[in-house]
PDB file of N, CA and C in Angstrom:
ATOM      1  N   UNK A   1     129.715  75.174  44.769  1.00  0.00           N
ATOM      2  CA  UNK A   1     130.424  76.323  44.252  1.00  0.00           C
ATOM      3  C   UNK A   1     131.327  76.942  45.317  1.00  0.00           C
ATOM      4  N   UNK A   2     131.242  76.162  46.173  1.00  0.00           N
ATOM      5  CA  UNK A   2     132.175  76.445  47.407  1.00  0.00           C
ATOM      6  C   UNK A   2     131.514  78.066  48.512  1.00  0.00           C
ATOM      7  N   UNK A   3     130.406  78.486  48.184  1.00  0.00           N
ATOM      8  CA  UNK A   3     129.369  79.653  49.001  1.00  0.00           C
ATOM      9  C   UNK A   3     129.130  78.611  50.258  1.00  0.00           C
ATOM     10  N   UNK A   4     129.020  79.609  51.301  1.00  0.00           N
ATOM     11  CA  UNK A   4     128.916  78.935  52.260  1.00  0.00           C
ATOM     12  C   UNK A   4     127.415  78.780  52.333  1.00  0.00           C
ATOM     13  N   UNK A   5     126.891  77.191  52.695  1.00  0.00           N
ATOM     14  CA  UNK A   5     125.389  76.952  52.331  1.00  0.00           C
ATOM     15  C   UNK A   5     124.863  76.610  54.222  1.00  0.00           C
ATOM     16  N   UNK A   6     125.034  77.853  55.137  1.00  0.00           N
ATOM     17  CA  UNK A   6     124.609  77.288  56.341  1.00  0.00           C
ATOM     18  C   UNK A   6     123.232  77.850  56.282  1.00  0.00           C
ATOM     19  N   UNK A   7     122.640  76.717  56.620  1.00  0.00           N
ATOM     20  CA  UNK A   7     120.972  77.090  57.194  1.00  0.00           C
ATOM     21  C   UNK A   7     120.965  78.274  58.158  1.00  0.00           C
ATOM     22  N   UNK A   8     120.040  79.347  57.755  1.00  0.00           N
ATOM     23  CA  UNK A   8     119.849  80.332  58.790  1.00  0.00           C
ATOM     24  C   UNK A   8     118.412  80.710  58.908  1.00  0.00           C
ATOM     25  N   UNK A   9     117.274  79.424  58.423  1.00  0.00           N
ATOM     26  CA  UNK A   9     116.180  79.990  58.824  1.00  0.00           C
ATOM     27  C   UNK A   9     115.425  78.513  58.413  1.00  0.00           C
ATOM     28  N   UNK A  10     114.292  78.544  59.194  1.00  0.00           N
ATOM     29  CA  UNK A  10     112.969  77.783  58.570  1.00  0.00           C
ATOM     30  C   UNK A  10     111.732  78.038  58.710  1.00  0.00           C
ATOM     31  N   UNK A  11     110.982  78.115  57.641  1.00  0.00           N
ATOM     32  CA  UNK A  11     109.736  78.241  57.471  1.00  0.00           C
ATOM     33  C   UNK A  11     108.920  76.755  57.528  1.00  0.00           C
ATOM     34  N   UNK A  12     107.193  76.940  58.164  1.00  0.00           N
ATOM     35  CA  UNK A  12     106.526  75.709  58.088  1.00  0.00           C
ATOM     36  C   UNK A  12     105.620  77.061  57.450  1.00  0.00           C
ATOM     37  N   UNK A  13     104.779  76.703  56.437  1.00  0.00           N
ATOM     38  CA  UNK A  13     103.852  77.112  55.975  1.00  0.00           C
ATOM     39  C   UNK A  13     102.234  76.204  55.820  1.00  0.00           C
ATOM     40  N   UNK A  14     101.318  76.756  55.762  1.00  0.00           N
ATOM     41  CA  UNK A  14     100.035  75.712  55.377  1.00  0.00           C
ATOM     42  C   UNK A  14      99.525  75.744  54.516  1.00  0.00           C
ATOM     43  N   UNK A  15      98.981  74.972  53.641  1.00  0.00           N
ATOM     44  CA  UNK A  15      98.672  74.801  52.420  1.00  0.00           C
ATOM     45  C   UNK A  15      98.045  75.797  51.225  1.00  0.00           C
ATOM     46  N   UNK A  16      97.700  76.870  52.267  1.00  0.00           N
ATOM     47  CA  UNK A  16      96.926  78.380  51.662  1.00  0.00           C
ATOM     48  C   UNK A  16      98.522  78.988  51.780  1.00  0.00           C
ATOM     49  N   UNK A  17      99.626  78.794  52.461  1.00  0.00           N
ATOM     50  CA  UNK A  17     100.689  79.570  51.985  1.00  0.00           C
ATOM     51  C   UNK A  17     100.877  80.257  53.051  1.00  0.00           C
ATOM     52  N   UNK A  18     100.224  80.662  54.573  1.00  0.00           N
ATOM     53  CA  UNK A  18     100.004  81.692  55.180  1.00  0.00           C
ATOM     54  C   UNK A  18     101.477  81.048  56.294  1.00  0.00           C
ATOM     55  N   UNK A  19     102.038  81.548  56.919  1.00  0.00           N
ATOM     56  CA  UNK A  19     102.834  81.095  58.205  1.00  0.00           C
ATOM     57  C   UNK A  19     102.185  80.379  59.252  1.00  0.00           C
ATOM     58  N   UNK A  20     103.023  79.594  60.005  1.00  0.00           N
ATOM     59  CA  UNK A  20     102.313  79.066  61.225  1.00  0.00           C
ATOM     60  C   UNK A  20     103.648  78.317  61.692  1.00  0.00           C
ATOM     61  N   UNK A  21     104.680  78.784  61.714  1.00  0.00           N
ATOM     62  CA  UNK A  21     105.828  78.483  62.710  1.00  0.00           C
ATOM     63  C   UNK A  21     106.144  79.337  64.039  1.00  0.00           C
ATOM     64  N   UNK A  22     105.930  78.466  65.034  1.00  0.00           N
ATOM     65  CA  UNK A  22     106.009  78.400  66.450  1.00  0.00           C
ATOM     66  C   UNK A  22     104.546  79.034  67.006  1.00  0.00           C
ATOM     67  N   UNK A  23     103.802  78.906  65.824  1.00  0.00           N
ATOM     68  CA  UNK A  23     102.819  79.927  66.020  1.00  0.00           C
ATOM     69  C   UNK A  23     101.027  78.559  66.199  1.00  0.00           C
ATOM     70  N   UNK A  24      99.766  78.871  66.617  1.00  0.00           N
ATOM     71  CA  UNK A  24      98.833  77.984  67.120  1.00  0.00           C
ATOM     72  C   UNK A  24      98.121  77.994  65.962  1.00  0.00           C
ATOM     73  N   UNK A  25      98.594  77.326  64.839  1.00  0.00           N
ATOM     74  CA  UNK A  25      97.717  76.988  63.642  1.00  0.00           C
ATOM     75  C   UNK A  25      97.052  75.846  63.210  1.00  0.00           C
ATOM     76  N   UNK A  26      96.152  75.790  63.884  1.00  0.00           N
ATOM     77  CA  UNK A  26      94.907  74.789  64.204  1.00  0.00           C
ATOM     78  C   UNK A  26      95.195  73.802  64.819  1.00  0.00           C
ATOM     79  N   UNK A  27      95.782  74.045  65.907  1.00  0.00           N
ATOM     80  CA  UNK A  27      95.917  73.419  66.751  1.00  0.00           C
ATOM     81  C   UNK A  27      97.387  72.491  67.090  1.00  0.00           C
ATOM     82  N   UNK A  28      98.033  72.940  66.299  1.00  0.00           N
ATOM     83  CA  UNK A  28      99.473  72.458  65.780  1.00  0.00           C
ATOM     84  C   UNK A  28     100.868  73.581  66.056  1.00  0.00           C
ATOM     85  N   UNK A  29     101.220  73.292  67.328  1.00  0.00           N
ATOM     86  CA  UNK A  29     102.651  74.186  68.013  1.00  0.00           C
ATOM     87  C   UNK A  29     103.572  73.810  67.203  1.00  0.00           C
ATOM     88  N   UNK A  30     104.547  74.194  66.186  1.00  0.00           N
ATOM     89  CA  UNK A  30     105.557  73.685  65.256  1.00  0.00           C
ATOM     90  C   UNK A  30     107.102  74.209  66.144  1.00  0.00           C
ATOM     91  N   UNK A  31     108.010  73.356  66.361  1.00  0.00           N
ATOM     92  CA  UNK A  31     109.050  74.206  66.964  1.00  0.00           C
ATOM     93  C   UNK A  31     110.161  73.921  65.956  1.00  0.00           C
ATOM     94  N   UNK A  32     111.137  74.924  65.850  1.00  0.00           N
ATOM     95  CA  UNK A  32     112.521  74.673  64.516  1.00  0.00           C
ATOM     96  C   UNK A  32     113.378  74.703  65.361  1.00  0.00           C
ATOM     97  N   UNK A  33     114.290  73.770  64.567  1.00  0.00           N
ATOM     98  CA  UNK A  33     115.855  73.689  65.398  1.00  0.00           C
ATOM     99  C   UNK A  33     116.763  74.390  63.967  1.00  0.00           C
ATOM    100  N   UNK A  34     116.884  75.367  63.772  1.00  0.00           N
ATOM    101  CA  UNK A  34     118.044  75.926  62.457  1.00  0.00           C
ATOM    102  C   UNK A  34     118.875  75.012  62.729  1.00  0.00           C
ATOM    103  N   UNK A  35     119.928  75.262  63.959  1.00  0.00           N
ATOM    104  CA  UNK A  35     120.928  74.130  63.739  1.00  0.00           C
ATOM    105  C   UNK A  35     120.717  72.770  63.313  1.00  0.00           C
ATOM    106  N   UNK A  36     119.917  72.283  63.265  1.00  0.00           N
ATOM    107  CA  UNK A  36     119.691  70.716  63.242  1.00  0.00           C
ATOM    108  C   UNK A  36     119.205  70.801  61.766  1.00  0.00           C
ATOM    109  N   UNK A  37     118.219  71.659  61.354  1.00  0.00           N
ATOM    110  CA  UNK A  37     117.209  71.935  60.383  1.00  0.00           C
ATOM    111  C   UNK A  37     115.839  71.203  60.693  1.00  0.00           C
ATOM    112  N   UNK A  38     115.589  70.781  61.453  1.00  0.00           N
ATOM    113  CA  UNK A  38     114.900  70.053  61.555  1.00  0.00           C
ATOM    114  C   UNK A  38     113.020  70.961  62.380  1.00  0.00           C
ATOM    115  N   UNK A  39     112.235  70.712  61.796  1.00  0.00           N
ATOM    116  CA  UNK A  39     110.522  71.356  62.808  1.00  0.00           C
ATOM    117  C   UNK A  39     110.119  69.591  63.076  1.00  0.00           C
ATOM    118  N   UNK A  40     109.824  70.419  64.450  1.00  0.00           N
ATOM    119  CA  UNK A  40     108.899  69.155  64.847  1.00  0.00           C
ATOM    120  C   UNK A  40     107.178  69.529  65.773  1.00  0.00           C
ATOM    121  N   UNK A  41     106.432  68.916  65.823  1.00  0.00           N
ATOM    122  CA  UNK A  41     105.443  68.950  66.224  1.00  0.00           C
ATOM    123  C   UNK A  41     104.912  67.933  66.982  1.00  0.00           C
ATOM    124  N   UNK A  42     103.843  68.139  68.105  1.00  0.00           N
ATOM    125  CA  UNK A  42     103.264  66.968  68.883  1.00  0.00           C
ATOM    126  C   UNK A  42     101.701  67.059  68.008  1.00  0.00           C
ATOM    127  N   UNK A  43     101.865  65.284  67.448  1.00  0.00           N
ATOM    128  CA  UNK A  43     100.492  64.606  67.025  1.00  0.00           C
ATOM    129  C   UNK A  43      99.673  63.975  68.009  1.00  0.00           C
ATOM    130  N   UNK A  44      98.515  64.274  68.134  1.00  0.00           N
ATOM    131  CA  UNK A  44      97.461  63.397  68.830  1.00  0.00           C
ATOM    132  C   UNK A  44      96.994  63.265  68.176  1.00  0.00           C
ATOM    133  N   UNK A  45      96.984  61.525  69.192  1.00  0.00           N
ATOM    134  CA  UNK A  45      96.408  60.357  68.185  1.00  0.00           C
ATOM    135  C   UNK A  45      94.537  60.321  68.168  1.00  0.00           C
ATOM    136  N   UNK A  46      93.674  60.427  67.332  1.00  0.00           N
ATOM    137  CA  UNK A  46      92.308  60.403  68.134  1.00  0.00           C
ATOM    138  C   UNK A  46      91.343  59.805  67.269  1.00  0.00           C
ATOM    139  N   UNK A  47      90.163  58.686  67.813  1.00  0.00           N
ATOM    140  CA  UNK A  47      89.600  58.045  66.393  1.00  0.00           C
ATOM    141  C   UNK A  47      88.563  59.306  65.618  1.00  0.00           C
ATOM    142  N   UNK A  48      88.621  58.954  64.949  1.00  0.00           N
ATOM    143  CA  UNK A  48      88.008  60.036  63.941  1.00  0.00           C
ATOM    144  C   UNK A  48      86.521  59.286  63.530  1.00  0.00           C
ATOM    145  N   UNK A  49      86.435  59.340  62.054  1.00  0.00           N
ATOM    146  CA  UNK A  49      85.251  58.551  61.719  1.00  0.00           C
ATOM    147  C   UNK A  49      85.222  56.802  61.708  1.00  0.00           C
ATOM    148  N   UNK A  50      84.462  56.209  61.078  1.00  0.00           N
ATOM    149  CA  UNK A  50      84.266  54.670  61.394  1.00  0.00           C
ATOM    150  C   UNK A  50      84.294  54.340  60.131  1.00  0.00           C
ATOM    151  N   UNK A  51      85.387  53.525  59.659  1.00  0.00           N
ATOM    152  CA  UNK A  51      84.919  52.738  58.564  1.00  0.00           C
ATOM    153  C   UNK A  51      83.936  52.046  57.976  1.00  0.00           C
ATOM    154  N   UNK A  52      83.371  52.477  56.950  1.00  0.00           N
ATOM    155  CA  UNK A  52      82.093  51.308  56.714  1.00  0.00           C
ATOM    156  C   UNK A  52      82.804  49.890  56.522  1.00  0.00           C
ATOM    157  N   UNK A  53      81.306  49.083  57.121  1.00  0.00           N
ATOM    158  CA  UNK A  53      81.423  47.561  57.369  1.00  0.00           C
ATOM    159  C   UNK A  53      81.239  46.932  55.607  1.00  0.00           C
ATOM    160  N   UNK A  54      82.006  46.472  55.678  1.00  0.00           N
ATOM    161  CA  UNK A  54      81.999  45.236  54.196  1.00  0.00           C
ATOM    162  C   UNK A  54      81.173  43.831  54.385  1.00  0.00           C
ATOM    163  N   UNK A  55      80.952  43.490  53.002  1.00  0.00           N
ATOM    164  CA  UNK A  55      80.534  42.141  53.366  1.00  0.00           C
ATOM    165  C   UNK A  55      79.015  42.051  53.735  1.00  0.00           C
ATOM    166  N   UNK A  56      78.425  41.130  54.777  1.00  0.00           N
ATOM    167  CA  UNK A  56      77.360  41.185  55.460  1.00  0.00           C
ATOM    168  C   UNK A  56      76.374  40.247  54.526  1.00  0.00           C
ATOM    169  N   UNK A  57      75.012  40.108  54.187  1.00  0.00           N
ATOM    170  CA  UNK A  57      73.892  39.557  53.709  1.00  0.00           C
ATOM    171  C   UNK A  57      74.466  38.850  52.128  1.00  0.00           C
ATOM    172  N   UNK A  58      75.189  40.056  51.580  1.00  0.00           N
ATOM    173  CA  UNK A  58      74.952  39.486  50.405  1.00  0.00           C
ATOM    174  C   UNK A  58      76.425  38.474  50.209  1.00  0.00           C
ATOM    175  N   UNK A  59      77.468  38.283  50.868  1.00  0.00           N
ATOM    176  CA  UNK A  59      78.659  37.429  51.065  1.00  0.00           C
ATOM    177  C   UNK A  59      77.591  36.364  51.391  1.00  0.00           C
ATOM    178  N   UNK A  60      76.970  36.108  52.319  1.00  0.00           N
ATOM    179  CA  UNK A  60      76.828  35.370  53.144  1.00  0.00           C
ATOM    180  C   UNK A  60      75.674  34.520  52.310  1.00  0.00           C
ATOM    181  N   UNK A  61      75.077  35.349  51.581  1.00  0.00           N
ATOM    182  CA  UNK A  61      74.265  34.467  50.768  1.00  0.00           C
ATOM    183  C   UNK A  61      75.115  34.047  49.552  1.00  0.00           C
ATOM    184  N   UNK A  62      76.241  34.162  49.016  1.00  0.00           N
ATOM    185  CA  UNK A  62      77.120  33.835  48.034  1.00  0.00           C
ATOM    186  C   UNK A  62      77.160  32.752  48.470  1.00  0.00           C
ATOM    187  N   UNK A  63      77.954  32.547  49.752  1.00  0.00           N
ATOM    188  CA  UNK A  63      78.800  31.417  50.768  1.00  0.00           C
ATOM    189  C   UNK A  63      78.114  30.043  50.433  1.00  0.00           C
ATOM    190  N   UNK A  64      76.553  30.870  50.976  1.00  0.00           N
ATOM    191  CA  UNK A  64      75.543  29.493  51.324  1.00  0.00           C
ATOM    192  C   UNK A  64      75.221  28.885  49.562  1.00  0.00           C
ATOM    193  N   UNK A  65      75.134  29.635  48.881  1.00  0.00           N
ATOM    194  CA  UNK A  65      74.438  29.208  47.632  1.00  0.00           C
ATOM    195  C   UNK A  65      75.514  28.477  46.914  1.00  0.00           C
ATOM    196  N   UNK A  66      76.797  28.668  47.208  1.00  0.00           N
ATOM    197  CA  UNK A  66      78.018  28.678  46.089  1.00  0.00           C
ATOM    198  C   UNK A  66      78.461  26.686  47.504  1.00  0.00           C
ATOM    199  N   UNK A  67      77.991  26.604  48.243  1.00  0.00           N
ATOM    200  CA  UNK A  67      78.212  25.704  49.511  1.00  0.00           C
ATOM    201  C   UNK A  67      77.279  24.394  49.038  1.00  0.00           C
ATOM    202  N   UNK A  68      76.076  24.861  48.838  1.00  0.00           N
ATOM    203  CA  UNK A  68      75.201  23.992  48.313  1.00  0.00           C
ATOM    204  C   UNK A  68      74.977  23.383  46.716  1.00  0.00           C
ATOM    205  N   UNK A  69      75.746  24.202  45.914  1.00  0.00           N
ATOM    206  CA  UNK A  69      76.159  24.051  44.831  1.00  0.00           C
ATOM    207  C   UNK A  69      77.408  23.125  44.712  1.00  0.00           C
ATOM    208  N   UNK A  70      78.283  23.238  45.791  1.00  0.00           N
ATOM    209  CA  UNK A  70      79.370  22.207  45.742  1.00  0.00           C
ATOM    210  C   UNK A  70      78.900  20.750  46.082  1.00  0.00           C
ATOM    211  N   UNK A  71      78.097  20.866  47.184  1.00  0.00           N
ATOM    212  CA  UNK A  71      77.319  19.797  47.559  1.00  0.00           C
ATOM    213  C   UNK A  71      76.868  18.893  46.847  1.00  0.00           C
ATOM    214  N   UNK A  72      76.173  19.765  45.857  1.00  0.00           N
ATOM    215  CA  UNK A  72      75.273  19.056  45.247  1.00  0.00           C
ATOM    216  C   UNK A  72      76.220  18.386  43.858  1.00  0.00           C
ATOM    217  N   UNK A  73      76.998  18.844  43.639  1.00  0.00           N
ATOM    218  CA  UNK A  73      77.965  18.245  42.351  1.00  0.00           C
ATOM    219  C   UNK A  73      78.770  17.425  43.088  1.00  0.00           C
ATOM    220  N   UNK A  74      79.273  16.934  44.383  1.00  0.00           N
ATOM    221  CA  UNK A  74      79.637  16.077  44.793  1.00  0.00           C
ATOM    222  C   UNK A  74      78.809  14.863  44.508  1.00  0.00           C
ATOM    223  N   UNK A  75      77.116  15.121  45.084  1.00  0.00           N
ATOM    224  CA  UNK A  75      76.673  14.466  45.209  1.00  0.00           C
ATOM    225  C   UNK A  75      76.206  13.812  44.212  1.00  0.00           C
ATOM    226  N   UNK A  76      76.229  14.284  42.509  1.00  0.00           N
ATOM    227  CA  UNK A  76      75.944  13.987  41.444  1.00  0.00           C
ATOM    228  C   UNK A  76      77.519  12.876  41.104  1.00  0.00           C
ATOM    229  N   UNK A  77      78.722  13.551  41.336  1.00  0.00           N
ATOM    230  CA  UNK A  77      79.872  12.650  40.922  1.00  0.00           C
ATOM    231  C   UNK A  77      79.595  11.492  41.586  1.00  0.00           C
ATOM    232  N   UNK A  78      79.744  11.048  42.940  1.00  0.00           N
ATOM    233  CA  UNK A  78      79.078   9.619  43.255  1.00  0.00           C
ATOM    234  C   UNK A  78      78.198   8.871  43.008  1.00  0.00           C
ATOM    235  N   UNK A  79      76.838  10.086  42.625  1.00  0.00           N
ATOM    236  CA  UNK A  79      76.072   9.420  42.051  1.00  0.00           C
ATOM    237  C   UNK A  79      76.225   8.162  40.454  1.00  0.00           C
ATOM    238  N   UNK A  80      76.932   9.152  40.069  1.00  0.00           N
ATOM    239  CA  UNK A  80      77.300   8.955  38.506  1.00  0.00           C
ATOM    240  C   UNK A  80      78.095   7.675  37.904  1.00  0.00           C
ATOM    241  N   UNK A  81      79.105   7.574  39.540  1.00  0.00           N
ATOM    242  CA  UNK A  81      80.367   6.719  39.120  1.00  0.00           C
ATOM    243  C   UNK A  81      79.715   5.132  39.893  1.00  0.00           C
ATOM    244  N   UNK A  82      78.756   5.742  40.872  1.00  0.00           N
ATOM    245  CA  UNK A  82      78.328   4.334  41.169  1.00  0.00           C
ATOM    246  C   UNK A  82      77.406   3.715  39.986  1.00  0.00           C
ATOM    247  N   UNK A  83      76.482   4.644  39.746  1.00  0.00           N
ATOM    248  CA  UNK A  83      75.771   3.560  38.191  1.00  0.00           C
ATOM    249  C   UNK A  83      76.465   3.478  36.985  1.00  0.00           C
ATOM    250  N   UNK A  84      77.768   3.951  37.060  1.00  0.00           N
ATOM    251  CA  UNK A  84      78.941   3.728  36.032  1.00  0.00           C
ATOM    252  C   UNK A  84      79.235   2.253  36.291  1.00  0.00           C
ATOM    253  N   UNK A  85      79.658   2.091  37.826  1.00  0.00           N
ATOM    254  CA  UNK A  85      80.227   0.873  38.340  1.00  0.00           C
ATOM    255  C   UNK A  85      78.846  -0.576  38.034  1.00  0.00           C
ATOM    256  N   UNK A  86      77.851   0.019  38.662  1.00  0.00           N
ATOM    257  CA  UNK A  86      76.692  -1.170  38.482  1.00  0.00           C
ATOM    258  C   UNK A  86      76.295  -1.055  37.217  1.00  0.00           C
ATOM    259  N   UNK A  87      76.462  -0.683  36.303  1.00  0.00           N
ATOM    260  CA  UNK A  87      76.603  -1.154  34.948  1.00  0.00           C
ATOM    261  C   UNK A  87      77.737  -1.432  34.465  1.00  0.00           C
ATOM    262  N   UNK A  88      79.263  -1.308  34.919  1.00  0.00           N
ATOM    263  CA  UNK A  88      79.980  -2.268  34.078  1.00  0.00           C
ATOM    264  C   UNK A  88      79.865  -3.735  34.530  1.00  0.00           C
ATOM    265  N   UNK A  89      79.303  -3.861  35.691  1.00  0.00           N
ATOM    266  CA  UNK A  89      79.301  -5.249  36.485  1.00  0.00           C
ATOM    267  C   UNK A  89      78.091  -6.218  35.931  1.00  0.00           C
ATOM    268  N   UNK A  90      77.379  -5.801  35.574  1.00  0.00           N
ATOM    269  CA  UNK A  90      76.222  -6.382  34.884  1.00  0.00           C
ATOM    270  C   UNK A  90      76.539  -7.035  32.885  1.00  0.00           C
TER     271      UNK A  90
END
C-alpha cells in the first residue's frame, strides 16, 4: 500500500506468552538485531536422556528359530529331489 513497513522492534516471547528478550529466561540470552530482523541465541549442545535399546532376546531368538527353519527346508528339498532322482532311475 506503499506505508512505510520498516521494522522497529522485536519481541522473543515463551510459550506462557511472558517476555524474555535480552533478558535470562532459563537459561537462554536472546540478542535482536532490528536492522537485520533477525534474534539469535547460543545453544548448548548436552546429552540428555538415553534411548531405550531395541531388539535383544527376543530378535535373536526369531533369527535362530526362523535360521533353523530355513535349514531344515533346504534340507528336506534335497532330500526330496534325490529320492525323486533314485526313483526315476529304477
Amino acid at each position: 500500500d506503499g506505508a512505510d513497513q520498516t521494522l522497529t522492534g522485536l519481541v522473543v516471547k515463551n510459550a506462557d506468552g511472558t517476555e524474555t528478550i535480552s533478558g535470562d529466561g532459563e537459561g537462554f540470552t536472546f540478542t535482536a538485531a532490528v536492522a537485520d530482523g533477525t534474534v539469535a541465541t547460543d545453544v548448548v549442545n548436552t546429552t540428555g536422556l538415553e534411548l531405550p535399546s531395541t531388539g535383544g532376546m527376543g530378535t535373536t531368538l526369531f533369527y535362530a528359530v526362523g535360521g533353523i527353519l530355513a535349514a531344515g527346508a533346504g534340507v528336506l528339498l534335497i532330500t526330496k529331489k534325490r529320492m525323486n532322482a533314485n526313483s526315476s532311475e529304477q
